[in-house]
Protein backbone atom coordinates (compact mmCIF):
# COMPACT_ATOMS: atom_id res chain seq x y z
CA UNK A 1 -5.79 -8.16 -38.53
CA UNK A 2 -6.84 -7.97 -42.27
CA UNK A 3 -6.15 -4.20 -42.21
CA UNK A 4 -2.84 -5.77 -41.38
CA UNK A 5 -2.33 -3.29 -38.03
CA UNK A 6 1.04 -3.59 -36.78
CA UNK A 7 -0.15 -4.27 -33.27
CA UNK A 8 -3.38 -5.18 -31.64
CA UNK A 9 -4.13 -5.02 -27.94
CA UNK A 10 -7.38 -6.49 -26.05
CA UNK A 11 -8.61 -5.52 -22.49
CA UNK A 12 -10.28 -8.50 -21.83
CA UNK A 13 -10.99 -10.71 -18.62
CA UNK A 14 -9.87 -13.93 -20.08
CA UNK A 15 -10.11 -16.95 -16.73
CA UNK A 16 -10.22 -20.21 -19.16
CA UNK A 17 -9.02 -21.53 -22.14
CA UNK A 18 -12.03 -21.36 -24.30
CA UNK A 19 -12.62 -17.33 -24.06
CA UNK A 20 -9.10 -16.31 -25.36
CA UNK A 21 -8.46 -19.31 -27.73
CA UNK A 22 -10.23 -17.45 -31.07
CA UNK A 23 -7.94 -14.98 -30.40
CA UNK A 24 -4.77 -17.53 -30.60
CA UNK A 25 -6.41 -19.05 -33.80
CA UNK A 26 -6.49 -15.50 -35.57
CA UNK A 27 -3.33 -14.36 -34.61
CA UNK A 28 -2.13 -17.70 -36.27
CA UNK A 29 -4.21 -17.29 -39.74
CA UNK A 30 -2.67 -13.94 -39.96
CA UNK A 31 0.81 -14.45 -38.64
CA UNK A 32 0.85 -12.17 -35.74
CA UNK A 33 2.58 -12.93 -32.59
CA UNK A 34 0.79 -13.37 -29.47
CA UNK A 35 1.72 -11.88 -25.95
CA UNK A 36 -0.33 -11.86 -22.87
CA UNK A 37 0.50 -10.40 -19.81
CA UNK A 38 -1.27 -10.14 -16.54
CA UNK A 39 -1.95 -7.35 -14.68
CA UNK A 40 -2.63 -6.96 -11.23
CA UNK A 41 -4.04 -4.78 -8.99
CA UNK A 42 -3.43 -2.25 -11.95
CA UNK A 43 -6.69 0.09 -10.73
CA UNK A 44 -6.25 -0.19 -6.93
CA UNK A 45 -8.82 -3.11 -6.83
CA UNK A 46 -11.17 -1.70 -8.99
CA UNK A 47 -12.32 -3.02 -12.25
CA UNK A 48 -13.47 -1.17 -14.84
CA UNK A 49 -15.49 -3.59 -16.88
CA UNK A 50 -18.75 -2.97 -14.97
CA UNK A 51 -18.56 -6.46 -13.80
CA UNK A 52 -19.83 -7.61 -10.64
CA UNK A 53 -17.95 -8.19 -7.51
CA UNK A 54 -19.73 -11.39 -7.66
CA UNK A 55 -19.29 -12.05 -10.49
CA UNK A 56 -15.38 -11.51 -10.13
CA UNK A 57 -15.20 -13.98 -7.28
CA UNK A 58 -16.48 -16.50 -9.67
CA UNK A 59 -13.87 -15.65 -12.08
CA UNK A 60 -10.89 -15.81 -9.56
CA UNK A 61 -12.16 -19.06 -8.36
CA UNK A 62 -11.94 -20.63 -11.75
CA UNK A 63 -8.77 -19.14 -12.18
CA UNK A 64 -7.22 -20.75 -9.62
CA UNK A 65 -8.27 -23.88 -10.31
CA UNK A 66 -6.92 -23.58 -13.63
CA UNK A 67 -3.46 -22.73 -12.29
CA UNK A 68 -3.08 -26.01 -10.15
């Protein structure tokens, strides 16, 4: 963003607020626009962020709860 790239992208497992909101305050401090899209099922079920099948049940659970 100080480099003043034309567009950013981040692969990241946002489920709450908190975890994607320092991205929302930079984008404002350096006027970029912010777009987030979910995907779904994109890798046949698969993740590939070495995170735990555990530890994505967790995730989807909180998830949920936030969309209620």
């Amino acid at each position: 963003m100080q480099m003043a790239t034309d567009k950013i992208m981040v692969n990241n497992t946002f489920t709450l607020d908190w975890e994607i909101e320092p991205y929302f305050k930079l984008a404002t401090v350096y006027s970029y626009k912010v777009f987030v899209m979910t995907v779904e099922n994109y890798h046949g079920g698969k993740n590939n962020h070495g995170i735990s099948d555990a530890q994505i049940q967790k995730m989807a659970e909180k998830y949920k709860v936030r969309l209620y």
